[in-house]
N, C-alpha and C. Protein backbone atom coordinates (compact mmCIF):
# COMPACT_ATOMS: atom_id res chain seq x y z
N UNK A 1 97.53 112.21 116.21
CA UNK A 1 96.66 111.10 116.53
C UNK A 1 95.29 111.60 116.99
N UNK A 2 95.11 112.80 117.80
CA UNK A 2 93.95 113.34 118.18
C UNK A 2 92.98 113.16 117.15
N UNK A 3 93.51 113.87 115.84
CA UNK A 3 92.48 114.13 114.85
C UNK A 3 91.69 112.66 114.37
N UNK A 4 92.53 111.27 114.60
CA UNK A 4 92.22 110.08 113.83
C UNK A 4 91.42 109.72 115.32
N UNK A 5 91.53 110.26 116.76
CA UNK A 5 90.41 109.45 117.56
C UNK A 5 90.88 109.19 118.70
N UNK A 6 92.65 109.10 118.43
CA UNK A 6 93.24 108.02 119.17
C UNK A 6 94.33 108.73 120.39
N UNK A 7 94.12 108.56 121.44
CA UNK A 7 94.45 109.24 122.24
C UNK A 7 95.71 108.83 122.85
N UNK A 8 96.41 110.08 122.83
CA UNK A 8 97.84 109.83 123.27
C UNK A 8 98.43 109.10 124.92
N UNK A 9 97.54 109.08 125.52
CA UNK A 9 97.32 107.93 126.87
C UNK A 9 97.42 106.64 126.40
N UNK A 10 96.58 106.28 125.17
CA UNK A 10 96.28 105.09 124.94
C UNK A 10 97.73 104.44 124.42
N UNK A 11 98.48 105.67 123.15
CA UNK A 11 99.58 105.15 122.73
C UNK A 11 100.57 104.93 123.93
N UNK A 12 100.68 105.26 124.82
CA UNK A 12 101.62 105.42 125.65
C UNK A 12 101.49 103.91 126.48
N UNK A 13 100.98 104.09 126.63
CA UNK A 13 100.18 102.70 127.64
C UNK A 13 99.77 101.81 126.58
N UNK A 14 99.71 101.35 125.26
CA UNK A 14 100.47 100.07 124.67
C UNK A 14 101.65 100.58 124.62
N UNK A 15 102.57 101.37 124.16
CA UNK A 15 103.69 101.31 124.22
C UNK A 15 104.76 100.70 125.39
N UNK A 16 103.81 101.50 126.48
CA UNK A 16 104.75 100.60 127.76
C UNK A 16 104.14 99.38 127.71
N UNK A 17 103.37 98.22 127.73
CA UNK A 17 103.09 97.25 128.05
C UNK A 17 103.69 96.49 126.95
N UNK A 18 104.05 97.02 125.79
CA UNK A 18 104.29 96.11 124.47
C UNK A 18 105.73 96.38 124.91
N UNK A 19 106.91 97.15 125.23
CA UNK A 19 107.74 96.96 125.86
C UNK A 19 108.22 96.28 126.62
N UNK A 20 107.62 96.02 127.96
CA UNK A 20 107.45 95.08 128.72
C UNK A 20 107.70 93.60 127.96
N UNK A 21 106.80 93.09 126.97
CA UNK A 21 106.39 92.15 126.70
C UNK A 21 107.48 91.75 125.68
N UNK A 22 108.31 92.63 124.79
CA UNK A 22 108.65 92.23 123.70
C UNK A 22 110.14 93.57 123.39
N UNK A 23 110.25 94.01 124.42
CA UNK A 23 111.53 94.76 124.30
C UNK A 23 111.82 95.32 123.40
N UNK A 24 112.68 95.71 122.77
CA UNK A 24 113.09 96.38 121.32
C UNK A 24 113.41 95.36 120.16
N UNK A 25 112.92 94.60 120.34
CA UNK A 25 113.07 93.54 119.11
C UNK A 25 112.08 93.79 118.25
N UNK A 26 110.95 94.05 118.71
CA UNK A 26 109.71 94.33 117.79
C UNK A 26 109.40 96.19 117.96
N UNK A 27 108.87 96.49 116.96
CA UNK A 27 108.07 97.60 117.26
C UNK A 27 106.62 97.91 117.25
N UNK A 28 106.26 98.58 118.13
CA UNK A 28 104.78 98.34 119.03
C UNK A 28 103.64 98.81 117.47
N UNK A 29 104.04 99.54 117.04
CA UNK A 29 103.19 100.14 115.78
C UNK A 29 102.98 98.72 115.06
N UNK A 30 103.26 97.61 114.61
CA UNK A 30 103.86 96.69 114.16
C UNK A 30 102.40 95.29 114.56
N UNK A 31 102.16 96.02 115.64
CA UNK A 31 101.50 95.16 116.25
C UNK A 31 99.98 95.40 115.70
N UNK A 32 98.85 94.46 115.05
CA UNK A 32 97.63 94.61 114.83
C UNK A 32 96.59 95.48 115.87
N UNK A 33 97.34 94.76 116.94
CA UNK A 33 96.52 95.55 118.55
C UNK A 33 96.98 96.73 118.93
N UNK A 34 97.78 97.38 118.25
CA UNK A 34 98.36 98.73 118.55
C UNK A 34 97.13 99.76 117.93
N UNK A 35 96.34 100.37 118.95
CA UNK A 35 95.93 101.72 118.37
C UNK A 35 96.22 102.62 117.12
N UNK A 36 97.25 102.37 116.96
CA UNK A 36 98.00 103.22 115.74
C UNK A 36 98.07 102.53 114.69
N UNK A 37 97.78 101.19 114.67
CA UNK A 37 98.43 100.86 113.48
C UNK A 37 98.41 100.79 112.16
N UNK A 38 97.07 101.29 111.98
CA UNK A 38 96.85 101.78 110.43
C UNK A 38 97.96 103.35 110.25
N UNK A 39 97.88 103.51 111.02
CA UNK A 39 98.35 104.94 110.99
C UNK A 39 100.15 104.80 110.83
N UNK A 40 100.81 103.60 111.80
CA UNK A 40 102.11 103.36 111.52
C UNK A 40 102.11 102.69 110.13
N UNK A 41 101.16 101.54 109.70
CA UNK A 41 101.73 101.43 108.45
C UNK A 41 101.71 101.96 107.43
N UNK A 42 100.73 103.41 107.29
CA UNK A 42 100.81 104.01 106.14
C UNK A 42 102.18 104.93 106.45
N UNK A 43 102.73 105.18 107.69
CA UNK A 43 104.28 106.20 107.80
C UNK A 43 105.21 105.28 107.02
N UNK A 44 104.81 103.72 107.39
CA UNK A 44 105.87 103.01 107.17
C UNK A 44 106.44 102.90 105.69
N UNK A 45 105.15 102.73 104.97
CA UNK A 45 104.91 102.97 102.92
C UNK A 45 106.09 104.06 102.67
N UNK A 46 105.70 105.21 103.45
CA UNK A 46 106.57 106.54 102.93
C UNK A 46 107.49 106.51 103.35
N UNK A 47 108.15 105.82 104.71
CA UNK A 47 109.24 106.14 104.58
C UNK A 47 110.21 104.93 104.47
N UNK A 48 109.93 103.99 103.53
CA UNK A 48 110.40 102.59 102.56
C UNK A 48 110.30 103.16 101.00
N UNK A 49 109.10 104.14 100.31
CA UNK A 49 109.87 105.08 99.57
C UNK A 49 110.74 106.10 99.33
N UNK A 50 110.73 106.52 100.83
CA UNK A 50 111.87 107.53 100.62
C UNK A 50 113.44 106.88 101.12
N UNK A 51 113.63 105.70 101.35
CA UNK A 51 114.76 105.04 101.47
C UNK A 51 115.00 104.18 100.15
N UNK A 52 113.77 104.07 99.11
CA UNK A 52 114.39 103.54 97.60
C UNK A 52 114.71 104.59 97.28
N UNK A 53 114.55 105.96 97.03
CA UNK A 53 114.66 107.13 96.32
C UNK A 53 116.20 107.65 96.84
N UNK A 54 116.50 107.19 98.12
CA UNK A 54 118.00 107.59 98.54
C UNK A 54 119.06 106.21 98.60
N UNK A 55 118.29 105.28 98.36
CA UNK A 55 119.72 103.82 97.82
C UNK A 55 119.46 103.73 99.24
N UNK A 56 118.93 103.65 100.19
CA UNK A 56 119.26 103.30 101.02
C UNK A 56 118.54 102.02 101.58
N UNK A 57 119.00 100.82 101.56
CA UNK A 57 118.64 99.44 102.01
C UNK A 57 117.76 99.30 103.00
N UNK A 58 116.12 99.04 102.76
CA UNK A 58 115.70 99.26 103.96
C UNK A 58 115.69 98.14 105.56
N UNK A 59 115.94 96.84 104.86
CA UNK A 59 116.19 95.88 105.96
C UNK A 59 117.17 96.22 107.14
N UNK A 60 118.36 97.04 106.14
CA UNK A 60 119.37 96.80 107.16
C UNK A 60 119.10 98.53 108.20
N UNK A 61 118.50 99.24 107.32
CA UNK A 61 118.15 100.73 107.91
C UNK A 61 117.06 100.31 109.45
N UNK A 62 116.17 99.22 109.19
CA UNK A 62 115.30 99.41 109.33
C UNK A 62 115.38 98.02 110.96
N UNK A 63 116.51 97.86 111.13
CA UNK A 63 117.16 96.36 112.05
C UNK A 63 116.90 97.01 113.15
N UNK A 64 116.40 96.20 114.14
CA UNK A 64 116.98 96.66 115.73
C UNK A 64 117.45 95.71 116.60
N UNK A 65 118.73 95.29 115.76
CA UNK A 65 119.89 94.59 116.17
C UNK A 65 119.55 93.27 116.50
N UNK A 66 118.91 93.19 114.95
CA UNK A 66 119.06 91.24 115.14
C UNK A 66 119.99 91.03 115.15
């Protein structure tokens, strides 16, 4: 994250407050207001291709226990 700007204080501190707010139902990367989040959704691209390339279903891979 250094290299993109974004400082690892900052992730930490939305992370705890988006916790707070929204527990493990959501994930904080997920969020428009997350510092990261260009950065989580391009991880997210790759690794939704590399779960077609292994059969592996990504909804249900990808649940946090709806």
């Amino acid at each position: 994250m250094k290299k993109r700007g974004i400082a690892e204080e900052d992730v930490q501190n939305f992370d705890i407050v988006f916790a707070q707010n929204y527990g493990i139902k959501k994930q904080p990367g997920d969020s428009k207001k997350a510092p990261y989040y260009k950065e989580h959704k391009f991880a997210e691209k790759i690794e939704k291709l590399i779960a077609k390339e292994l059969g592996i279903d990504w909804d249900k891979h990808n649940s946090l226990g709806d």
